[in-house]
C-alpha atoms as a PDB file:
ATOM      1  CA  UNK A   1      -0.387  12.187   6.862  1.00  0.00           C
ATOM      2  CA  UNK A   2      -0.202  15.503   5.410  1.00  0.00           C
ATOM      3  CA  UNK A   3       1.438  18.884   6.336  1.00  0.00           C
ATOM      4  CA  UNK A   4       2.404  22.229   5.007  1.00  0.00           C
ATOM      5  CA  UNK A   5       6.246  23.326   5.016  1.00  0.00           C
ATOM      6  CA  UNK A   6       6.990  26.788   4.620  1.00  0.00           C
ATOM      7  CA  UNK A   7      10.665  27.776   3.328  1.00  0.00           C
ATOM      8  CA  UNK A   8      11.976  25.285   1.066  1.00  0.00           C
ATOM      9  CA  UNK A   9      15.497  26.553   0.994  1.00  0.00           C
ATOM     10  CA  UNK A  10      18.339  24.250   1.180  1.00  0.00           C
ATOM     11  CA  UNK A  11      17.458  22.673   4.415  1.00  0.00           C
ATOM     12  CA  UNK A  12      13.320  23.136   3.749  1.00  0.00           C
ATOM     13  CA  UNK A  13      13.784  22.021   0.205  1.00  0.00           C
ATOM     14  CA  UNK A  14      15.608  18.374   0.820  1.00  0.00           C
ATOM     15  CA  UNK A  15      13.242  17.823   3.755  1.00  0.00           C
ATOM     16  CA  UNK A  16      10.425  17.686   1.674  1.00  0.00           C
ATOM     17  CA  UNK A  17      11.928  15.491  -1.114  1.00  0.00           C
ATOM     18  CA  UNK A  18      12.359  13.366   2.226  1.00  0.00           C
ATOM     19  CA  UNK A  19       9.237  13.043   3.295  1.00  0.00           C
ATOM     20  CA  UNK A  20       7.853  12.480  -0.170  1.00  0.00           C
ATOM     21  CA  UNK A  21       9.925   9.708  -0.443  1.00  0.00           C
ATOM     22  CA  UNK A  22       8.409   8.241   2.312  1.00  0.00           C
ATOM     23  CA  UNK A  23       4.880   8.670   1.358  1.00  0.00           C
ATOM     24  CA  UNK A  24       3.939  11.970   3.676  1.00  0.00           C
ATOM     25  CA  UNK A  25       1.764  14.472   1.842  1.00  0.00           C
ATOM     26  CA  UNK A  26       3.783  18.021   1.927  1.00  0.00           C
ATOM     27  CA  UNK A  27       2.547  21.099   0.700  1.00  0.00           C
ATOM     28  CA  UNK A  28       5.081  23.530   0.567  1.00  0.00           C
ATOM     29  CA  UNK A  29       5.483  27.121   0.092  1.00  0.00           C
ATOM     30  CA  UNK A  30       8.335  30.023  -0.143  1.00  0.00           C
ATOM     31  CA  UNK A  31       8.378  33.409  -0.609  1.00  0.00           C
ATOM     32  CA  UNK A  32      10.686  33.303  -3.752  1.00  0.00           C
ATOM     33  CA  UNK A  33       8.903  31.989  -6.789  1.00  0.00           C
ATOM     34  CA  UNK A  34      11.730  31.194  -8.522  1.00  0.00           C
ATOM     35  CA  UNK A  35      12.305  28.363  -5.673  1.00  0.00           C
ATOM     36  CA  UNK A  36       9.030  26.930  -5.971  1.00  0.00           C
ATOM     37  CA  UNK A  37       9.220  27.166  -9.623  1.00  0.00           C
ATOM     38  CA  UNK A  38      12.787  24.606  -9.096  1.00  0.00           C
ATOM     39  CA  UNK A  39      10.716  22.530  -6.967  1.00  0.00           C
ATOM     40  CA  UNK A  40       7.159  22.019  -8.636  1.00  0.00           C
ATOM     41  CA  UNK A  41       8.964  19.521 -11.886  1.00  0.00           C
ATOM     42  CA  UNK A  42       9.622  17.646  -8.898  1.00  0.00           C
ATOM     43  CA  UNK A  43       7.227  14.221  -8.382  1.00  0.00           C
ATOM     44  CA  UNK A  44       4.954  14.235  -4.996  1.00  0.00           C
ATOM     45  CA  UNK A  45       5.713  18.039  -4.176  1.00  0.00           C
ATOM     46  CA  UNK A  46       2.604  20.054  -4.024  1.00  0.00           C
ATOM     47  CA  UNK A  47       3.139  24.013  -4.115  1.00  0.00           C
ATOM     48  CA  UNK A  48       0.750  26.729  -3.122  1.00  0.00           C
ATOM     49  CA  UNK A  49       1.468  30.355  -3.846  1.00  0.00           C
ATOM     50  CA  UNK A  50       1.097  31.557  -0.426  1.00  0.00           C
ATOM     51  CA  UNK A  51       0.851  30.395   2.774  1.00  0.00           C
ATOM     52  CA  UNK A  52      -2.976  30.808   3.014  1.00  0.00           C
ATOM     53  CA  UNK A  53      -3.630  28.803   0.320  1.00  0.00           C
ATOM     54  CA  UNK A  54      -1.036  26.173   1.593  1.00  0.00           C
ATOM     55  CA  UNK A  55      -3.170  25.944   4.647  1.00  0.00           C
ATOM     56  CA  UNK A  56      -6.591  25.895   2.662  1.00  0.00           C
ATOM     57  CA  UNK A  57      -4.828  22.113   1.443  1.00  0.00           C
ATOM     58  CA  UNK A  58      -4.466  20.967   4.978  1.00  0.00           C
ATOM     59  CA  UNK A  59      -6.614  18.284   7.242  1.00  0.00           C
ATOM     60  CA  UNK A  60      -7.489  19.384  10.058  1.00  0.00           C
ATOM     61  CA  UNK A  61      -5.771  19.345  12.096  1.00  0.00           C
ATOM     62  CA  UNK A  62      -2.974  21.324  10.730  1.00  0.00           C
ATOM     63  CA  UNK A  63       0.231  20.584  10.785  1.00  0.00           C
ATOM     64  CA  UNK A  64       2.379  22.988   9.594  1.00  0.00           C
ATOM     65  CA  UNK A  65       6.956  22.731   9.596  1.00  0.00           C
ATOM     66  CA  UNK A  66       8.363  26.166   9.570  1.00  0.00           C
ATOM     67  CA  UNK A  67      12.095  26.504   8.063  1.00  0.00           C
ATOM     68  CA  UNK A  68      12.630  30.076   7.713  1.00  0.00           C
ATOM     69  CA  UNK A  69      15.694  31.942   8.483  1.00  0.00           C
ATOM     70  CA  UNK A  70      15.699  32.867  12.610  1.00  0.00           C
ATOM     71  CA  UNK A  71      14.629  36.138  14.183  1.00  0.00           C
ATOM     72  CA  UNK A  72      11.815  38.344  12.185  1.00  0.00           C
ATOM     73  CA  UNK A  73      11.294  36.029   9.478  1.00  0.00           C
ATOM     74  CA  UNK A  74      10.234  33.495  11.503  1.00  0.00           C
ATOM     75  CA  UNK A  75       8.593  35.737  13.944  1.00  0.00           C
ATOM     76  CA  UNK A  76       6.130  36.976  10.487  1.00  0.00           C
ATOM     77  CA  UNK A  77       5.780  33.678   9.655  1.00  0.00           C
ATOM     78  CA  UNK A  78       4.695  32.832  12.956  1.00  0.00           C
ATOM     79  CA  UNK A  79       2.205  35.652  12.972  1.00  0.00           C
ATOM     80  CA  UNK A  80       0.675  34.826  10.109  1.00  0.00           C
ATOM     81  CA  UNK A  81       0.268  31.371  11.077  1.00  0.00           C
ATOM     82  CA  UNK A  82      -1.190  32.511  14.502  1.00  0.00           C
ATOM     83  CA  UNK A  83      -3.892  34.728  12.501  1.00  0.00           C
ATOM     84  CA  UNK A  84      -4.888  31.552  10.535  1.00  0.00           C
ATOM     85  CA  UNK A  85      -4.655  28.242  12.469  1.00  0.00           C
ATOM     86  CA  UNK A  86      -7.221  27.085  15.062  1.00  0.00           C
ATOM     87  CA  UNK A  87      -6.821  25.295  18.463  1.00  0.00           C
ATOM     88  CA  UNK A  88      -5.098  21.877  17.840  1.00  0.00           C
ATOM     89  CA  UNK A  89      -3.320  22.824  14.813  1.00  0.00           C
ATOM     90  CA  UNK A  90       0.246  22.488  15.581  1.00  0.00           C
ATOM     91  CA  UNK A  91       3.335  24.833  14.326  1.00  0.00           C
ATOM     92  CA  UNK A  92       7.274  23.374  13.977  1.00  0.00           C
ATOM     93  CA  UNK A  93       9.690  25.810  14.442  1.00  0.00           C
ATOM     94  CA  UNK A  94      12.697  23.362  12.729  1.00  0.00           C
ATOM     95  CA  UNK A  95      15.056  26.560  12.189  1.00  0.00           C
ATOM     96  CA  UNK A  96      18.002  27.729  14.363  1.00  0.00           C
ATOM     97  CA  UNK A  97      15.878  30.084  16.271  1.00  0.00           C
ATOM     98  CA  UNK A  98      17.172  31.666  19.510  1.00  0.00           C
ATOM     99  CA  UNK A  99      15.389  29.629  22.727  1.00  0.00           C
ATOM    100  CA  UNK A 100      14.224  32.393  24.431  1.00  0.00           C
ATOM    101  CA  UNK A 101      12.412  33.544  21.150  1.00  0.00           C
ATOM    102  CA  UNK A 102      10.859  29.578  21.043  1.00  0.00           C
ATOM    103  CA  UNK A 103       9.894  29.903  24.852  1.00  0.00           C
ATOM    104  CA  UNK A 104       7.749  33.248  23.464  1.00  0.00           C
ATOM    105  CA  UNK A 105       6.654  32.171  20.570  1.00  0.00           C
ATOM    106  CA  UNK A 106       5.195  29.105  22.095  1.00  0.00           C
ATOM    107  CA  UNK A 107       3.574  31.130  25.128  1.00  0.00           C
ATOM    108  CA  UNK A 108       2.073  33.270  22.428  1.00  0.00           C
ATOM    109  CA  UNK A 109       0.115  30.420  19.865  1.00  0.00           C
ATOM    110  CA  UNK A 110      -0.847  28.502  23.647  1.00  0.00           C
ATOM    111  CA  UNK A 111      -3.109  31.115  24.414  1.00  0.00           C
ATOM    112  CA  UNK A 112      -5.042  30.374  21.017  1.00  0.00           C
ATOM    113  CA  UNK A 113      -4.809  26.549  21.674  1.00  0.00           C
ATOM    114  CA  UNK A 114      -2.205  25.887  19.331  1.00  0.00           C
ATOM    115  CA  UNK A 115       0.683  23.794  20.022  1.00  0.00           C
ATOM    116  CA  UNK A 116       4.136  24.995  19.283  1.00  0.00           C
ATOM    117  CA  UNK A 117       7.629  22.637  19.041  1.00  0.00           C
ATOM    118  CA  UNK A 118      10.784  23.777  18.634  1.00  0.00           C
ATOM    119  CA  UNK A 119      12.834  21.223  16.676  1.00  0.00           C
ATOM    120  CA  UNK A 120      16.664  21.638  16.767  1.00  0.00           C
ATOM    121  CA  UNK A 121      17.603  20.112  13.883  1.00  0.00           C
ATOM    122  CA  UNK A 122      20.557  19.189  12.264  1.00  0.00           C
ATOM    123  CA  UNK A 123      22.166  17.176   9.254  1.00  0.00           C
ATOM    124  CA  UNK A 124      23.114  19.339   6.740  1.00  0.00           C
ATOM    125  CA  UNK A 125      23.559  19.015   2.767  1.00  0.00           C
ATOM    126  CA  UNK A 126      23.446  14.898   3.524  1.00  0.00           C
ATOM    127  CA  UNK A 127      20.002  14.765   5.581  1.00  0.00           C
ATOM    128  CA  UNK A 128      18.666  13.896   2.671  1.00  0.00           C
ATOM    129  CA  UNK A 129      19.750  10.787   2.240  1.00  0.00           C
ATOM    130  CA  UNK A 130      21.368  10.056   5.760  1.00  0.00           C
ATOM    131  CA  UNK A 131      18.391  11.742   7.817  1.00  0.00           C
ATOM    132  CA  UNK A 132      18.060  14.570  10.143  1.00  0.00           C
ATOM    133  CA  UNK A 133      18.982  14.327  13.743  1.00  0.00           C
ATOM    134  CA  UNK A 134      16.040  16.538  15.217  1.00  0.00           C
ATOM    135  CA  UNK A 135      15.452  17.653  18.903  1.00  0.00           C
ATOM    136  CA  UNK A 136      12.132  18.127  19.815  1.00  0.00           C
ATOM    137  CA  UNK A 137      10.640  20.664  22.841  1.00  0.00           C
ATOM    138  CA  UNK A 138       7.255  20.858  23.471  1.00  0.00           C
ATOM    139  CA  UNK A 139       3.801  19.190  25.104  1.00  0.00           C
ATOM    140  CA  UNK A 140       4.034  15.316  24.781  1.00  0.00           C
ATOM    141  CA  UNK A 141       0.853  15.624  23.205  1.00  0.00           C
ATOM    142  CA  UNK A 142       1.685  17.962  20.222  1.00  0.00           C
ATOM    143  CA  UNK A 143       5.208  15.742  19.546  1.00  0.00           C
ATOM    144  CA  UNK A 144       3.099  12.417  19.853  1.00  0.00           C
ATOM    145  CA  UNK A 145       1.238  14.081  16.631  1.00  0.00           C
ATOM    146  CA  UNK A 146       4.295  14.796  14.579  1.00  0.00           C
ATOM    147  CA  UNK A 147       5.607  11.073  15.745  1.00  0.00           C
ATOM    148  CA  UNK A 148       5.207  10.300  11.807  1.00  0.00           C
ATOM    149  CA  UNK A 149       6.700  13.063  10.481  1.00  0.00           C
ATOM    150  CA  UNK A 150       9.712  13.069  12.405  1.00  0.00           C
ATOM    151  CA  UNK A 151      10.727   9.551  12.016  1.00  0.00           C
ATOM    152  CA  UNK A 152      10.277  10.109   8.375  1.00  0.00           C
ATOM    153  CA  UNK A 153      12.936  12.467   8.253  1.00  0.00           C
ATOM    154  CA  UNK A 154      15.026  10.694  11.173  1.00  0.00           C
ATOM    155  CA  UNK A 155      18.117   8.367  10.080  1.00  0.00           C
ATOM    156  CA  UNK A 156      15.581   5.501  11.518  1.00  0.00           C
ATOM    157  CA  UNK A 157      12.394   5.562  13.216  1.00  0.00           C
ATOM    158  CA  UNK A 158      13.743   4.226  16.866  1.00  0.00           C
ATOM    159  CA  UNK A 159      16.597   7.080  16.349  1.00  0.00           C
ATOM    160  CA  UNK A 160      18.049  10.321  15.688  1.00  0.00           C
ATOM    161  CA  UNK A 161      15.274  12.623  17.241  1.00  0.00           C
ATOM    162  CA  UNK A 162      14.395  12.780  20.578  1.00  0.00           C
ATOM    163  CA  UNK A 163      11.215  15.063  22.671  1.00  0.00           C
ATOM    164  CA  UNK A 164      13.884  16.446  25.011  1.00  0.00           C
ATOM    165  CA  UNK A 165      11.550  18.711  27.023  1.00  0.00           C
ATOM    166  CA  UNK A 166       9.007  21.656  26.906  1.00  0.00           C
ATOM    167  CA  UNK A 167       8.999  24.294  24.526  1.00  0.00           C
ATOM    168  CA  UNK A 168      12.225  26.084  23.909  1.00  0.00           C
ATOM    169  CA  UNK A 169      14.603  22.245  25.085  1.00  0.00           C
ATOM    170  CA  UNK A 170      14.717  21.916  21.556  1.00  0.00           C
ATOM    171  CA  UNK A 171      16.587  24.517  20.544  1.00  0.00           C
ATOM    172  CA  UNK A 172      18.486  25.286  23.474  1.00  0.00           C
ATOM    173  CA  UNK A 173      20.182  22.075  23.104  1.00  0.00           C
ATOM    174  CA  UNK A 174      20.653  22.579  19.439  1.00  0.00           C
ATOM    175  CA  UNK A 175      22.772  25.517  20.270  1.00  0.00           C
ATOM    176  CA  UNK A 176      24.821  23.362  22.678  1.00  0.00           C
ATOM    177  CA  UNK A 177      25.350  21.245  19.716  1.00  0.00           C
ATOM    178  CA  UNK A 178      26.855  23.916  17.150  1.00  0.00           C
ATOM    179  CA  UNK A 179      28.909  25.447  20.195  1.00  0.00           C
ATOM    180  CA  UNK A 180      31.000  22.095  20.238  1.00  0.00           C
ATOM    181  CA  UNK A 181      30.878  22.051  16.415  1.00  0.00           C
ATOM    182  CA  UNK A 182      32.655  24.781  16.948  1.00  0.00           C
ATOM    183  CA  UNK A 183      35.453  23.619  19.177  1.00  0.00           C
ATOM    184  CA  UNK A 184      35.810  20.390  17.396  1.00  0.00           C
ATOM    185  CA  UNK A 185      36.059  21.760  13.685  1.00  0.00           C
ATOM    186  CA  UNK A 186      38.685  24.129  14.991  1.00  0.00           C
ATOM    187  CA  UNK A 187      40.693  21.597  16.723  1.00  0.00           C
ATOM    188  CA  UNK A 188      40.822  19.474  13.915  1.00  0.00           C
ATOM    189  CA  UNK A 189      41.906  22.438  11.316  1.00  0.00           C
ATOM    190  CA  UNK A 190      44.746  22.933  14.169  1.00  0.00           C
ATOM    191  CA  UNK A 191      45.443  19.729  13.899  1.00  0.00           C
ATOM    192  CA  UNK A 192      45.863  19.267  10.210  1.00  0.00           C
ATOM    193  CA  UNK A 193      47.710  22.880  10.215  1.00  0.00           C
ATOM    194  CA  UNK A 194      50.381  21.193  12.220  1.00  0.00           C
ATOM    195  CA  UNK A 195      50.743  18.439   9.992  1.00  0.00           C
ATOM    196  CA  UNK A 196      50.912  20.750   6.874  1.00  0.00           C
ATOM    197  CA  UNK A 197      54.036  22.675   8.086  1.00  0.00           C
ATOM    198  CA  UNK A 198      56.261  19.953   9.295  1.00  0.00           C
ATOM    199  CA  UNK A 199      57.931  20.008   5.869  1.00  0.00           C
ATOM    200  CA  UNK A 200      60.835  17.700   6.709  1.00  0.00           C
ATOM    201  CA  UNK A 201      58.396  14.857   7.439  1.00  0.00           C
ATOM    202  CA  UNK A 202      56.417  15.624   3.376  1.00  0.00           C
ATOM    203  CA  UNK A 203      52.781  14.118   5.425  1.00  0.00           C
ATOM    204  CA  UNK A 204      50.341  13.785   3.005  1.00  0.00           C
ATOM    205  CA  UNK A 205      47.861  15.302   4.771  1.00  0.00           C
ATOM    206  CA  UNK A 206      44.879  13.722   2.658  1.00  0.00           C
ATOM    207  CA  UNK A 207      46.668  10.073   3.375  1.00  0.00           C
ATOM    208  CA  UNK A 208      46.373  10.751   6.808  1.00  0.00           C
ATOM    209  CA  UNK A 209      42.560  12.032   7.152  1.00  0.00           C
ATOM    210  CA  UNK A 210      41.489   9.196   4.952  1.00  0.00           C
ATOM    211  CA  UNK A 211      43.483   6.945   7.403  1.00  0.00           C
ATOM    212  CA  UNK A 212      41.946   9.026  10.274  1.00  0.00           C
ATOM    213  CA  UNK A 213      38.488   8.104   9.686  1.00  0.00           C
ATOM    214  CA  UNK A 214      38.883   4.536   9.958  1.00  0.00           C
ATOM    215  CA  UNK A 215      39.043   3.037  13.085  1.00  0.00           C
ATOM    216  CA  UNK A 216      40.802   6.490  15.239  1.00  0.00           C
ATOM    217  CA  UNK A 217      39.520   7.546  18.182  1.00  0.00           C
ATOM    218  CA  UNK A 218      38.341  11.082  16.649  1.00  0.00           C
ATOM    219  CA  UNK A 219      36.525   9.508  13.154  1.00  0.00           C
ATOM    220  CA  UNK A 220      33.385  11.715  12.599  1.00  0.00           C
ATOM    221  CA  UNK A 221      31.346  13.043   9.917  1.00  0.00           C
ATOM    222  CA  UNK A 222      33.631  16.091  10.230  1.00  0.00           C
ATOM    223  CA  UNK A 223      36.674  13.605   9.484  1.00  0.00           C
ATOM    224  CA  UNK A 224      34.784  12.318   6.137  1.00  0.00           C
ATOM    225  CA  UNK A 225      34.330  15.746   5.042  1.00  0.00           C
ATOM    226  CA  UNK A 226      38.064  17.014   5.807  1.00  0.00           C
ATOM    227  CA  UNK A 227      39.278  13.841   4.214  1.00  0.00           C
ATOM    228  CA  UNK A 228      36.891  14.527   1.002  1.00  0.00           C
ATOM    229  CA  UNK A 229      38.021  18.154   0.715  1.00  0.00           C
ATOM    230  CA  UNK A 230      41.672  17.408   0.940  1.00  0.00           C
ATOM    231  CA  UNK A 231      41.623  14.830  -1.890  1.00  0.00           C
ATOM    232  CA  UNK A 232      40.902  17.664  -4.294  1.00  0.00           C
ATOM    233  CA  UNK A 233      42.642  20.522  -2.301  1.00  0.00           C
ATOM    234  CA  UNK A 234      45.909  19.285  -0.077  1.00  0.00           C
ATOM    235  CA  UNK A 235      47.288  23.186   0.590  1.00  0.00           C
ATOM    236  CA  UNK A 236      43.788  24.492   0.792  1.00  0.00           C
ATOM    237  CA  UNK A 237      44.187  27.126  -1.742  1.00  0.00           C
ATOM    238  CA  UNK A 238      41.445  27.257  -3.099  1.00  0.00           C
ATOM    239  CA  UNK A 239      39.546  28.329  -0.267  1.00  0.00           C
ATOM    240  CA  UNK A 240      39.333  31.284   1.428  1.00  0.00           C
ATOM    241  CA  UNK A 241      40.501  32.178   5.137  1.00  0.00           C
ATOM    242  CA  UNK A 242      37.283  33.974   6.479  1.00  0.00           C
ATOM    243  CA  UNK A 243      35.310  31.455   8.320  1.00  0.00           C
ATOM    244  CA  UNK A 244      31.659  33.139   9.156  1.00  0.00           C
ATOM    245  CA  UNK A 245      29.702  32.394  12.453  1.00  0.00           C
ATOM    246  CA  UNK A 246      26.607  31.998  13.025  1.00  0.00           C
ATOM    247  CA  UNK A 247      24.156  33.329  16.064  1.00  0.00           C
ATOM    248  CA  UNK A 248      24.560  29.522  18.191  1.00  0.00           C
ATOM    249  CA  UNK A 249      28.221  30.159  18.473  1.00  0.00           C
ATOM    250  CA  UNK A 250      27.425  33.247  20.526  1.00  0.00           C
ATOM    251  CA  UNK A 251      24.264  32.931  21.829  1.00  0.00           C
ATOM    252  CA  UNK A 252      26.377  29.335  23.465  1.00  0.00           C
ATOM    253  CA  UNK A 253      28.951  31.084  25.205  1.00  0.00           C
ATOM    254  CA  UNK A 254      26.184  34.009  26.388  1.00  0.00           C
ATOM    255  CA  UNK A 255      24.790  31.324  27.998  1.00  0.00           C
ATOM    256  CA  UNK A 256      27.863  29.982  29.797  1.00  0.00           C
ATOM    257  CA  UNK A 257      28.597  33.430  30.565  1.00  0.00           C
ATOM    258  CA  UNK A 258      25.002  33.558  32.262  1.00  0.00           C
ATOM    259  CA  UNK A 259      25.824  30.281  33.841  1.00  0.00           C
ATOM    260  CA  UNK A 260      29.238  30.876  35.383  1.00  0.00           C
ATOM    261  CA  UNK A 261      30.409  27.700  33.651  1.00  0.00           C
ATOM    262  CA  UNK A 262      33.939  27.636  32.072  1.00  0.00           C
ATOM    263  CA  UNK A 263      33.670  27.099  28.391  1.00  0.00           C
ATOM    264  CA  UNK A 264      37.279  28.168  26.997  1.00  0.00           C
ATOM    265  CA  UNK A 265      37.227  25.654  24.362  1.00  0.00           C
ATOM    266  CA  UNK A 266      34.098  26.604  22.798  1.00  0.00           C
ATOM    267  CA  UNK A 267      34.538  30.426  23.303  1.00  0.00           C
ATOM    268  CA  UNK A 268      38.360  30.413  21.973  1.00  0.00           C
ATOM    269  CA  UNK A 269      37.002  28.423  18.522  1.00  0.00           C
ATOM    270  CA  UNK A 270      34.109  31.867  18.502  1.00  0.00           C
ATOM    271  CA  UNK A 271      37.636  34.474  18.928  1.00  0.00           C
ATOM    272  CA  UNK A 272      39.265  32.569  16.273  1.00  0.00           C
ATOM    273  CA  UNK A 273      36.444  32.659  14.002  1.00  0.00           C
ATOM    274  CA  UNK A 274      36.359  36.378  14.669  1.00  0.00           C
ATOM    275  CA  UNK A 275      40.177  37.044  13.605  1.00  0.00           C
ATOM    276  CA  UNK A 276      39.720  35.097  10.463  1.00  0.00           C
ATOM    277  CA  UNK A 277      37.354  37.623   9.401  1.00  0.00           C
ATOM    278  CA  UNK A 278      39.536  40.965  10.976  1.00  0.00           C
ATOM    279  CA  UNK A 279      40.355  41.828   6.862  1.00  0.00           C
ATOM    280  CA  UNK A 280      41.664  45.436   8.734  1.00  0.00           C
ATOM    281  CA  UNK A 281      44.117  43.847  11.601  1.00  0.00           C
ATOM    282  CA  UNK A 282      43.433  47.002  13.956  1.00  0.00           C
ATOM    283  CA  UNK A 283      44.088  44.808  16.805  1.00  0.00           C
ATOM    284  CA  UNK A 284      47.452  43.207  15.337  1.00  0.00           C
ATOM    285  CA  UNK A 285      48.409  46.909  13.629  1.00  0.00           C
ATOM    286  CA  UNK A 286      48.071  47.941  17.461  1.00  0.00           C
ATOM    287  CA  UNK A 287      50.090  45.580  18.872  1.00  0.00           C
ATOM    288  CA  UNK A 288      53.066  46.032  16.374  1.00  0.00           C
ATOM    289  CA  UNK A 289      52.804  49.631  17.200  1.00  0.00           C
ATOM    290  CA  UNK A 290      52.995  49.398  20.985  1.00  0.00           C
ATOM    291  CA  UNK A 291      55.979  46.227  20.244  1.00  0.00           C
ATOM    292  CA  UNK A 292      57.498  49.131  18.382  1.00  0.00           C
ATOM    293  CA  UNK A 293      57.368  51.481  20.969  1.00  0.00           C
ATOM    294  CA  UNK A 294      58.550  50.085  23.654  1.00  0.00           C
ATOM    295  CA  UNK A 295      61.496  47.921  22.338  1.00  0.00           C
ATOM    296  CA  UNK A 296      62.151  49.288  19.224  1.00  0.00           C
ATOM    297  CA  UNK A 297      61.297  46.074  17.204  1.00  0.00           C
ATOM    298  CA  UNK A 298      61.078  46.605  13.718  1.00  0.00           C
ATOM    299  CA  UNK A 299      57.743  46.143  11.911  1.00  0.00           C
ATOM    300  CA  UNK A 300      56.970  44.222   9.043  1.00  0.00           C
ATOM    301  CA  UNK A 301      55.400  45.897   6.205  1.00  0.00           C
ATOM    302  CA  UNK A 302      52.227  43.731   4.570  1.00  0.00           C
ATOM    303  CA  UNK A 303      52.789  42.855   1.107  1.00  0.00           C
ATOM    304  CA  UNK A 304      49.683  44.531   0.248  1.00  0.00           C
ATOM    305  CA  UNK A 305      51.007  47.929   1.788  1.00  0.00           C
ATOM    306  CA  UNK A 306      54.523  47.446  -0.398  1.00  0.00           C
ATOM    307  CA  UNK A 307      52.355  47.021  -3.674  1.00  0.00           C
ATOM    308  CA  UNK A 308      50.372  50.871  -3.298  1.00  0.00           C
END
């Protein structure tokens, strides 16, 4: 079997070097040549300077994985694909694309024939070796022809990926997913928080993930990689206290808001994500103001403010 990926980033990149290792024909491409120059020393990786000569190397019919970053780089991708593929060629959006753009995108290449999947897909920097856990929407038909592709890059062929419904499933419940990644990473850094500043118990905090992920009720792949990161960082100081989101978090809690359904844990782990990156404090400068004001409680100066 034989198909074309296009964006060979971190994600793109390591799926490939999966599915050469398990004998599928890839031909990738990527819009920076320095990437494809990192990536063509590599053994079983074909590269093709654009993505019209990537296609010129495919069967028919094509098959062709798109990980691009979400929004108008996918949507050109997608274009150009649409311009260039015939009826029965097949398109993978595997990216962390909004659903409602996947339900478009896929009513868009059906009315030239070709089929269109959204795969949710997740596994991170170890998919490589562990697999990819991959939800599939789409026609039956289209997903039965990517059958081999997918349980390549699965964890095992019987699981890990799933055809979860029609177009746009796919990445609708990959967005579910992330919005409980969410909750549960900040729970646990609660967690651990608490642990850190009971001083008159001295917890080794690493002792206690590493114990954690054996055997306890909340061991997880999140619990292997606290307990890794603590073993060379126990305060954390090396790290910084910004933690970015990402468009799932919000498009997750747009969507309970559109449902009515309560979601506090998931949309409180979004608000504290959002105060780790306040570098101004308005909001907090406000509130000391207005604590001030009305009670006359002093204010404490920031450090930074004492050193100008």
């Amino acid at each position: 079997m034989k198909l074309a990926m296009i964006g060979l980033g971190k994600m793109g990149g390591n799926m490939v070097r999966r599915l050469c290792r398990a004998g599928i024909d890839v031909v990738g491409y990527d819009a920076s040549s320095d990437v494809r120059k990192a990536l063509e020393k590599e053994e079983g990786i074909t590269l093709a300077p654009s993505i019209t000569l990537a296609l010129k190397k495919l069967p028919d019919p094509k098959i062709v994985w798109v990980m691009v970053p979400s929004g108008k780089p996918t949507d050109k991708v997608i274009k150009e694909l649409e311009k260039r593929l015939s009826s029965g060629d097949v398109v993978i959006d595997g990216g962390n694309s909004n659903y409602h753009d996947s339900q478009r995108r896929g009513a868009i290449l059906t009315q030239s024939g070709i089929g269109f999947i959204d795969a949710g897909t997740t596994g991170g920097a170890r998919g490589i070796e562990n697999g990819y856990c991959m939800m599939l929407g789409g026609e039956k038909r289209f997903v039965n022809m990517i059958e081999p592709v997918v349980k390549a890059l699965a964890p095992a062929p019987d699981r890990g990926w799933a055809h979860v419904g029609p177009v746009g499933a796919g990445h609708y419940t990959k967005m579910i997913h992330n919005g409980i990644e969410y909750g549960m990473m900040q729970a646990i850094a609660e967690g651990f928080a608490l642990l850190h500043n009971k001083e008159d118990f001295s917890l080794d905090i690493a002792q206690v993930a590493e114990l954690w992920r054996h055997g306890s009720i909340i061991s997880s792949w999140l619990m292997d990689l606290t307990a890794g990161a603590l073993k060379n960082d126990k305060k954390m100081e090396l790290v910084p206290s910004s933690v970015a989101d990402f468009e799932e978090g919000r498009w997750t809690m747009l969507e309970a808001i559109d449902q009515g359904v309560a979601a506090p844990v998931i949309s409180l782990a979004l608000q504290m994500r959002f105060t780790s990156q306040d570098q101004v404090g308005f909001t907090n400068r406000m509130l000391s103001v207005m604590r001030n004001a009305f009670g006359g409680h002093d204010m404490k100066t920031d450090a930074s403010s004492e050193k100008k």
